[in-house]
N, C-alpha and C. Protein backbone atom coordinates (compact mmCIF):
# COMPACT_ATOMS: atom_id res chain seq x y z
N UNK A 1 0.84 -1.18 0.00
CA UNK A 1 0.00 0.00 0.00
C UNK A 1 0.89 1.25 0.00
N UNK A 2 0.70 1.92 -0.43
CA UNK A 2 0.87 3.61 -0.26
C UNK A 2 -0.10 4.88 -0.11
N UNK A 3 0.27 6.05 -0.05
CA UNK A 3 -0.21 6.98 -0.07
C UNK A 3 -0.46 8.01 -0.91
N UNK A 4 -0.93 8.96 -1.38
CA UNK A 4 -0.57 10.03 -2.28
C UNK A 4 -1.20 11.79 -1.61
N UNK A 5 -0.67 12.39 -1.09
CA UNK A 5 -0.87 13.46 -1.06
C UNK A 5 -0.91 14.58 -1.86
N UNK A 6 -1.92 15.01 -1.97
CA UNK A 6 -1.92 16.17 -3.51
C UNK A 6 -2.07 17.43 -2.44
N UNK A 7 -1.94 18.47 -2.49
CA UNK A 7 -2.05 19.73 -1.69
C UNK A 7 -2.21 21.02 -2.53
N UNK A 8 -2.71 21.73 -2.48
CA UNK A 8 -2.64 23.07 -2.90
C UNK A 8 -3.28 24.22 -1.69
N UNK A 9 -2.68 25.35 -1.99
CA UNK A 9 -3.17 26.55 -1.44
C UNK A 9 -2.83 27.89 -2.51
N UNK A 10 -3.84 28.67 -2.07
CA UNK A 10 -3.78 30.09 -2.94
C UNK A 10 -4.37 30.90 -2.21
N UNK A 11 -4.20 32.06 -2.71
CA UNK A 11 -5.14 33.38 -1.97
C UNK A 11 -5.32 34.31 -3.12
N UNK A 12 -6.18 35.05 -2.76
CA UNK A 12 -6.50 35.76 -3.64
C UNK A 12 -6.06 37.68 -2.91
N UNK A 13 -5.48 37.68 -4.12
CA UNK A 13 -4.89 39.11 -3.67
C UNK A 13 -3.63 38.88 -3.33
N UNK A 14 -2.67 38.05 -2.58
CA UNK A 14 -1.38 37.89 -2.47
C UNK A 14 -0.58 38.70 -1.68
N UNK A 15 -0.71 38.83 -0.28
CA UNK A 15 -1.64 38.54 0.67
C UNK A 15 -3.08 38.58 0.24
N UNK A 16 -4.30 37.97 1.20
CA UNK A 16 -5.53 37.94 0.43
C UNK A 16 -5.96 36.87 1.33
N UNK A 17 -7.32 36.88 0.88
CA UNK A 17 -8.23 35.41 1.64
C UNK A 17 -7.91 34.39 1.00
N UNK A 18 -6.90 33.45 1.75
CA UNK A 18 -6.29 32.44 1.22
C UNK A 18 -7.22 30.73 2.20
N UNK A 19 -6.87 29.76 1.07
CA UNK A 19 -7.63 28.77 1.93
C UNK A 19 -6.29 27.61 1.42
N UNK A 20 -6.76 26.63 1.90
CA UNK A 20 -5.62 25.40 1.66
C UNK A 20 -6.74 23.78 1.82
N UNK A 21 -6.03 23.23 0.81
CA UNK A 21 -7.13 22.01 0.18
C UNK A 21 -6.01 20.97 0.21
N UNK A 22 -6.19 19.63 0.72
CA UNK A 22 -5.51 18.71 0.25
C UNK A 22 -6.21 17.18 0.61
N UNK A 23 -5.91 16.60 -0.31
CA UNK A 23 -6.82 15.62 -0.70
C UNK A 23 -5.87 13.99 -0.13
N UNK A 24 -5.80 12.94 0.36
CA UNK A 24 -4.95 11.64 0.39
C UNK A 24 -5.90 10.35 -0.46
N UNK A 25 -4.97 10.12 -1.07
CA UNK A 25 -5.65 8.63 -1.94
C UNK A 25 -4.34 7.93 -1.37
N UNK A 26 -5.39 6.22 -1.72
CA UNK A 26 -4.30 5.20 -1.55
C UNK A 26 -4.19 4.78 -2.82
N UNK A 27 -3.26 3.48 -2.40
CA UNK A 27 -2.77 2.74 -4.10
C UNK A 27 -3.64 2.38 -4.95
N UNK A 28 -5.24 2.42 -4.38
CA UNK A 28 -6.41 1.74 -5.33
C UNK A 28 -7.10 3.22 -5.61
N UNK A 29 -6.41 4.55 -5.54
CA UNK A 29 -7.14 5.27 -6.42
C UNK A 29 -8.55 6.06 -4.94
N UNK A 30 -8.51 5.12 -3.83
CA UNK A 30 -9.90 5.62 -3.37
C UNK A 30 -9.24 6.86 -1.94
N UNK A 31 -10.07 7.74 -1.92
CA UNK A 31 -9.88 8.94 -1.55
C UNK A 31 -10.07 8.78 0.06
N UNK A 32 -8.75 8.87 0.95
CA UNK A 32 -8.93 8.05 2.16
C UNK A 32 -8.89 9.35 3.12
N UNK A 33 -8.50 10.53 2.64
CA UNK A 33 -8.79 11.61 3.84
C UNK A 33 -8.59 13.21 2.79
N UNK A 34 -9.44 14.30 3.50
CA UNK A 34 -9.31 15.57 2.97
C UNK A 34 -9.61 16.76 3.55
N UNK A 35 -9.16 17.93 3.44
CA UNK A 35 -9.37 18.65 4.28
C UNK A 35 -9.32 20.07 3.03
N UNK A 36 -10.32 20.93 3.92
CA UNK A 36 -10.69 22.34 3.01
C UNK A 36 -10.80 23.22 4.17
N UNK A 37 -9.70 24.34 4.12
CA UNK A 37 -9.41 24.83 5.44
C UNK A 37 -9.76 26.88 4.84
N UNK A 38 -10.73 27.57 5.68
CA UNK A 38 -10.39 29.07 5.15
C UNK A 38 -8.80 29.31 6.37
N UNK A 39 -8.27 29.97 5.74
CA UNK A 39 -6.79 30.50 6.55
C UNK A 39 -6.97 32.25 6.75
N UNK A 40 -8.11 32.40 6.24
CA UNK A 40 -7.60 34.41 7.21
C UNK A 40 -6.86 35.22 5.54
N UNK A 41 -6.38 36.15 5.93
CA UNK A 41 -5.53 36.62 5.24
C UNK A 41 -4.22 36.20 5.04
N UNK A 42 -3.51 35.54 4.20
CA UNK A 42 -2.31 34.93 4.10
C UNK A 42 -1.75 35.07 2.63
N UNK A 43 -0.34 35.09 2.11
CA UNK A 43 0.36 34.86 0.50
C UNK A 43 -0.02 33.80 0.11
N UNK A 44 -0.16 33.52 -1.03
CA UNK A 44 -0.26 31.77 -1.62
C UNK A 44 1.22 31.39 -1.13
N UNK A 45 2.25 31.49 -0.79
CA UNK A 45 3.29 30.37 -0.68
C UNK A 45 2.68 30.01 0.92
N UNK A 46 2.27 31.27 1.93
CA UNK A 46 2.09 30.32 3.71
C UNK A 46 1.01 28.93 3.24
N UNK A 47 -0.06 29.66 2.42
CA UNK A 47 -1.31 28.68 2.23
C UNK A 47 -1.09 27.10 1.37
N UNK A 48 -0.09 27.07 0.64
CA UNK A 48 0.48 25.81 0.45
C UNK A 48 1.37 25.18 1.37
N UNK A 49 2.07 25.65 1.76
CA UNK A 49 2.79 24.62 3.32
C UNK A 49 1.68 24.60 3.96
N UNK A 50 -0.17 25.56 4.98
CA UNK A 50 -0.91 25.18 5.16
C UNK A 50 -1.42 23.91 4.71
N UNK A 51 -1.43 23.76 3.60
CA UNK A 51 -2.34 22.51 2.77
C UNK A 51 -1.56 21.46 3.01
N UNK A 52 -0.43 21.57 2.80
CA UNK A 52 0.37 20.23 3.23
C UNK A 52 0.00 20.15 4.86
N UNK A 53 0.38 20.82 5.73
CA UNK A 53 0.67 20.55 7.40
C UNK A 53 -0.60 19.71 7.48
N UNK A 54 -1.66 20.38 6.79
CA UNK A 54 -2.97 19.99 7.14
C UNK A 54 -3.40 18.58 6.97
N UNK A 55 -2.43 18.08 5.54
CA UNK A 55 -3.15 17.42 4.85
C UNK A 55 -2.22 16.17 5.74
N UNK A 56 -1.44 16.38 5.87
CA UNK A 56 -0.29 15.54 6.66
C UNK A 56 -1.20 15.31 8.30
N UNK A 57 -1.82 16.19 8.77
CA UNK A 57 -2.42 15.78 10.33
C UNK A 57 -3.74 15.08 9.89
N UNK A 58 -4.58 15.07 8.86
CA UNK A 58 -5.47 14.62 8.90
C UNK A 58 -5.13 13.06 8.42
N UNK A 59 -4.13 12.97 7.69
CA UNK A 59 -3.45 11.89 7.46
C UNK A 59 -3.19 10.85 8.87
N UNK A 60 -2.83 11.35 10.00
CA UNK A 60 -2.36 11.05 10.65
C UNK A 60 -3.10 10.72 11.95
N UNK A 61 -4.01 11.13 11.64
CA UNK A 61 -5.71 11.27 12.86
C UNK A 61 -6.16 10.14 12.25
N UNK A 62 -6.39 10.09 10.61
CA UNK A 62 -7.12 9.11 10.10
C UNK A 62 -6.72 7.73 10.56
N UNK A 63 -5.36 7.76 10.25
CA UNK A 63 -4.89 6.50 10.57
C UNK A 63 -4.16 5.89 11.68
N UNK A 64 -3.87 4.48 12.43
CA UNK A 64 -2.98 4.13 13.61
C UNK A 64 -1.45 4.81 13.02
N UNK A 65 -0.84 4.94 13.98
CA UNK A 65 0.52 5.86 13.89
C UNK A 65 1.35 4.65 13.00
N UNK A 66 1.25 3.24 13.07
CA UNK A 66 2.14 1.94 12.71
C UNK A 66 1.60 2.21 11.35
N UNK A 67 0.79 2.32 11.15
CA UNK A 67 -0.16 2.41 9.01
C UNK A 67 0.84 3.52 8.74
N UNK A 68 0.87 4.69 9.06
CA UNK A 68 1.34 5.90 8.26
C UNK A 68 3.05 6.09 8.51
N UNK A 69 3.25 5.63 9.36
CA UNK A 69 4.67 5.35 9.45
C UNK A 69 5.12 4.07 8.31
N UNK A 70 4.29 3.30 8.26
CA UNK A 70 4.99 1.85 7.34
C UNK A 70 5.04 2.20 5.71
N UNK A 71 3.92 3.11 5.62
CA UNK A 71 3.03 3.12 4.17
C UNK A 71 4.36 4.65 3.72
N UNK A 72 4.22 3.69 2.39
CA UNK A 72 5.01 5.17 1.49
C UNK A 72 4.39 6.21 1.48
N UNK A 73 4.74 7.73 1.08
CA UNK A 73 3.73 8.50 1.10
C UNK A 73 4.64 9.76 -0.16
N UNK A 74 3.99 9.63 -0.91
CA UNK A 74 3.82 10.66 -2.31
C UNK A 74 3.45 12.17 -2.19
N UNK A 75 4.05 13.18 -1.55
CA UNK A 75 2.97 14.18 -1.71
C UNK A 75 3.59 15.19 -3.06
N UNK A 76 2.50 15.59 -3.34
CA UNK A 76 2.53 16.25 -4.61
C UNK A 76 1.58 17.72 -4.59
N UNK A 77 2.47 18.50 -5.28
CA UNK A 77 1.47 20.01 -5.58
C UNK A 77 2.29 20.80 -6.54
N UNK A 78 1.61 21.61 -7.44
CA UNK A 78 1.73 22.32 -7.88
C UNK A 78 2.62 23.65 -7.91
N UNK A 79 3.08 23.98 -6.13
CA UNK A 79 3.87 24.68 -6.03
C UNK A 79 5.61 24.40 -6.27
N UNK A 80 6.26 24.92 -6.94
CA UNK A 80 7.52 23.74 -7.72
C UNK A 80 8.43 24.93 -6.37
N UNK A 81 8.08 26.21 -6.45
CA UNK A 81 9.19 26.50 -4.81
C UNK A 81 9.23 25.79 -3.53
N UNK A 82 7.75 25.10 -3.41
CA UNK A 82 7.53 24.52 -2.12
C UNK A 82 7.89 23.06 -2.50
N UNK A 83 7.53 22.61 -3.28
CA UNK A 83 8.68 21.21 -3.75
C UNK A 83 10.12 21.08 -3.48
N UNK A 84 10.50 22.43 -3.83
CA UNK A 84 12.10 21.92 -4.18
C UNK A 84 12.84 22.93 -2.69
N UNK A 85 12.21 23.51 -2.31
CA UNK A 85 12.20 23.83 -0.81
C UNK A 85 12.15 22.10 -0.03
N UNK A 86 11.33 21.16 0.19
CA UNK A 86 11.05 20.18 0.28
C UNK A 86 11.99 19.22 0.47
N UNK A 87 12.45 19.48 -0.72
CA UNK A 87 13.76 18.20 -1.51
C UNK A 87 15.32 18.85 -0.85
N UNK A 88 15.18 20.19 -0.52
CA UNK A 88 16.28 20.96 0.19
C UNK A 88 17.57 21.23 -1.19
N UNK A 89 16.55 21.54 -2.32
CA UNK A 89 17.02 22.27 -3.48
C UNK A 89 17.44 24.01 -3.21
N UNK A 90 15.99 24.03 -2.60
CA UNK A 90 15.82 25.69 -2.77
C UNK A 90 16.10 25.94 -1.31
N UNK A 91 16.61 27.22 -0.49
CA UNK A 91 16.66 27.44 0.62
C UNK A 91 15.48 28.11 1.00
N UNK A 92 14.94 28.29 2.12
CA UNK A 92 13.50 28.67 3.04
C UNK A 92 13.99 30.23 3.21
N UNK A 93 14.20 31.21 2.46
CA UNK A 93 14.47 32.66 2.78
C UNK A 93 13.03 33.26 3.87
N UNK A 94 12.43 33.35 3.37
CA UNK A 94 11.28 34.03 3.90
C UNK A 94 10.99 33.71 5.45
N UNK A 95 10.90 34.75 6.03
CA UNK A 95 10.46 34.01 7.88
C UNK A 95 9.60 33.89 8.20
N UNK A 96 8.55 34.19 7.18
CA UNK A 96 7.07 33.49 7.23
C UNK A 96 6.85 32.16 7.14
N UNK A 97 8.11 32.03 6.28
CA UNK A 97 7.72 30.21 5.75
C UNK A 97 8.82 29.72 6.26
N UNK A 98 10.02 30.21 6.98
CA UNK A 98 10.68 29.22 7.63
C UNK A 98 9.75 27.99 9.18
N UNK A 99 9.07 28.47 9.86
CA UNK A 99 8.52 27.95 10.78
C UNK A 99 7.05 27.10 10.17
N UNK A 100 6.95 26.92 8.97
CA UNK A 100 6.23 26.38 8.50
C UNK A 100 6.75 24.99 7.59
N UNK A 101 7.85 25.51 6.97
CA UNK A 101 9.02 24.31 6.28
C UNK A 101 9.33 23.46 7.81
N UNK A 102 9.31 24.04 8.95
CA UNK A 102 10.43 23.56 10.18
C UNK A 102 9.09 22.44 10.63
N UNK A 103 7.87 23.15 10.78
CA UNK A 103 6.63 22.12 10.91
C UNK A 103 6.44 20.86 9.51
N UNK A 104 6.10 21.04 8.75
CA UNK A 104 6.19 20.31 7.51
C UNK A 104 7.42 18.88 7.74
N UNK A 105 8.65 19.22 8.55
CA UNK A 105 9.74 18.46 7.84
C UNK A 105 9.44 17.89 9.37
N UNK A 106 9.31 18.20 10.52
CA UNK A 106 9.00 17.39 11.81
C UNK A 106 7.65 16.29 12.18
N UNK A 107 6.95 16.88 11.12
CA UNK A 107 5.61 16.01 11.05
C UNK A 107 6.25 14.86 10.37
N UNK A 108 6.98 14.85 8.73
CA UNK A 108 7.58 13.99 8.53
C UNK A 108 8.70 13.37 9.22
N UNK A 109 9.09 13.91 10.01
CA UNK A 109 10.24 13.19 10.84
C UNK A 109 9.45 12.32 11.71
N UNK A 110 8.91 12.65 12.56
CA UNK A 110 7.87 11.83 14.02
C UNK A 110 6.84 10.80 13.03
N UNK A 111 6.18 11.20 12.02
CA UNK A 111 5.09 10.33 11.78
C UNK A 111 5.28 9.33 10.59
N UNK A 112 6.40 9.86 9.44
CA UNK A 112 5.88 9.15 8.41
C UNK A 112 7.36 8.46 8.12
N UNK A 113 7.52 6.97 7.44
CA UNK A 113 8.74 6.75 6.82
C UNK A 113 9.35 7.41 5.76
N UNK A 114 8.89 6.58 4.37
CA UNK A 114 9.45 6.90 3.35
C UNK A 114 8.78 8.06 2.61
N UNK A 115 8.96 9.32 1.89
CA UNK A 115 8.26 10.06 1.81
C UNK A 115 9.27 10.77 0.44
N UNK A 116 8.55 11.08 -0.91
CA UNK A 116 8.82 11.49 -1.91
C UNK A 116 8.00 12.51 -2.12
N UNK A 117 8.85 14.11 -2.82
CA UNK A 117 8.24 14.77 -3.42
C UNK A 117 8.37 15.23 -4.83
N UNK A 118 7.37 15.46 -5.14
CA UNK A 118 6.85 15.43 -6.62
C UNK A 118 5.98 16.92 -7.20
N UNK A 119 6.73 17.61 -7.90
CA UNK A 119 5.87 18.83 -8.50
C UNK A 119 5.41 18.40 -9.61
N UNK A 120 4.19 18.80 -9.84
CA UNK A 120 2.86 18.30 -10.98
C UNK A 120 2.60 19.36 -11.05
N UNK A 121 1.61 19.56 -12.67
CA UNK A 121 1.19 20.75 -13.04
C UNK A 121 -0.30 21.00 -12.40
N UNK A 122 -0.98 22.17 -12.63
CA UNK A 122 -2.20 22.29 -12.25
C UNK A 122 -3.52 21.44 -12.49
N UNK A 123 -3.02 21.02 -13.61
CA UNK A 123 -4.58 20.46 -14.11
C UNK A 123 -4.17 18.70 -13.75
N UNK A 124 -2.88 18.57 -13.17
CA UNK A 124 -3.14 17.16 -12.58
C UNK A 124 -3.56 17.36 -10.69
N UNK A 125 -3.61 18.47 -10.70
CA UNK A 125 -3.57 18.56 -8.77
C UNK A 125 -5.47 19.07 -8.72
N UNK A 126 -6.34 19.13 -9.64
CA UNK A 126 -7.60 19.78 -9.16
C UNK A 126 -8.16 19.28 -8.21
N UNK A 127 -7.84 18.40 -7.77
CA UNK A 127 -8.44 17.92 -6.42
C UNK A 127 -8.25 18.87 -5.19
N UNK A 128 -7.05 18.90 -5.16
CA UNK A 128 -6.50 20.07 -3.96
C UNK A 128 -6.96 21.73 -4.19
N UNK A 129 -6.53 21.54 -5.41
CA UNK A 129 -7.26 22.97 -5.91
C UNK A 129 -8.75 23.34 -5.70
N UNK A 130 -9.44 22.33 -5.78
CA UNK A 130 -10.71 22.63 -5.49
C UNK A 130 -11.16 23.03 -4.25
N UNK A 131 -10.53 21.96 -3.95
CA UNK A 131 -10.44 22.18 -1.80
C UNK A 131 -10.24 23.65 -1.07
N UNK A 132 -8.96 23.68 -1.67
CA UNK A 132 -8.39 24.91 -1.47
C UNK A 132 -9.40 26.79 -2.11
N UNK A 133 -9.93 25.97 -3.22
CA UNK A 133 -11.33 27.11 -3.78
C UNK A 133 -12.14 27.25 -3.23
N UNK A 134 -12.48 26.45 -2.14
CA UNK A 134 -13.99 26.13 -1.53
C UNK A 134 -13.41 26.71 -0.07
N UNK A 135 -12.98 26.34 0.26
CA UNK A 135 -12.23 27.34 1.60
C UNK A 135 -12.34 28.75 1.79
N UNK A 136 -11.70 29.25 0.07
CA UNK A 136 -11.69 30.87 0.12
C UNK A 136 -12.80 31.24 -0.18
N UNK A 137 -13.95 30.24 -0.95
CA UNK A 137 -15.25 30.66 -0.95
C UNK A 137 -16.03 30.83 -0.31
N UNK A 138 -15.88 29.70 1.00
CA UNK A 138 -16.48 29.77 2.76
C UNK A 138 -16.10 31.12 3.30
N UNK A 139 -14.77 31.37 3.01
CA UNK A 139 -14.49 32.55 4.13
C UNK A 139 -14.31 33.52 3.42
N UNK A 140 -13.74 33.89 2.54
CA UNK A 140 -14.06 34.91 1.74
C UNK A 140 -14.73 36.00 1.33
């Protein structure tokens, strides 16, 4: 078995009413946890590490701590800075998003084993995207 995490976040305005969406499937395709969060006023880069942290705790509620630790886990989004930030390509300048990269990489440290990231284009992530639309549409 594995996992797949898709994530997105955006805001509108940049800062703006930003929301964060992220969706978990397993290896058969079926959609095992998701979350559609409004976040306040925030940039689209805080609201995608949002979508991940998020998508990563609901991950982790859903399941016994021994499942999500054993099971591979894929996460994927659209943001290719927050990817390769991720992969420890890109460095975390911003001090908005350093304490958010520092959460992100400790959730994976304590909860999950093997863990790959993957930047995809938009029109393969609409799942998260949607999530993340419906958030800023709630609070917005």
């Amino acid at each position: 078995m594995h996992f797949t995490l898709y994530a997105d976040g955006g805001s509108r305005g940049n800062p703006g009413p930003a929301g964060a969406g992220a969706v978990v499937f397993d290896n058969l395709g079926k959609r095992v946890a998701e979350v559609s969060d409004y976040l306040g006023v925030a940039t689209n880069n805080i609201a995608e590490y949002e979508a991940i942290i998020r998508g990563l705790k609901k991950l982790v509620e859903t399941y016994a701590p021994d499942v999500v630790h054993s099971t591979p886990l894929a996460i994927r989004m659209d943001s290719k800075l927050v990817i390769e930030q991720l992969k420890g390509n890109y460095k975390v300048k911003h001090p908005n998003l350093v304490p958010r990269y520092l959460e992100v990489k400790n959730l994976l440290a304590r909860s999950f084993g093997t863990v790959t990231f993957e930047h995809v284009y938009r029109e393969s992530n609409k799942d998260a995207d949607a999530l993340a639309n419906r958030a800023m549409d709630k609070g917005g």
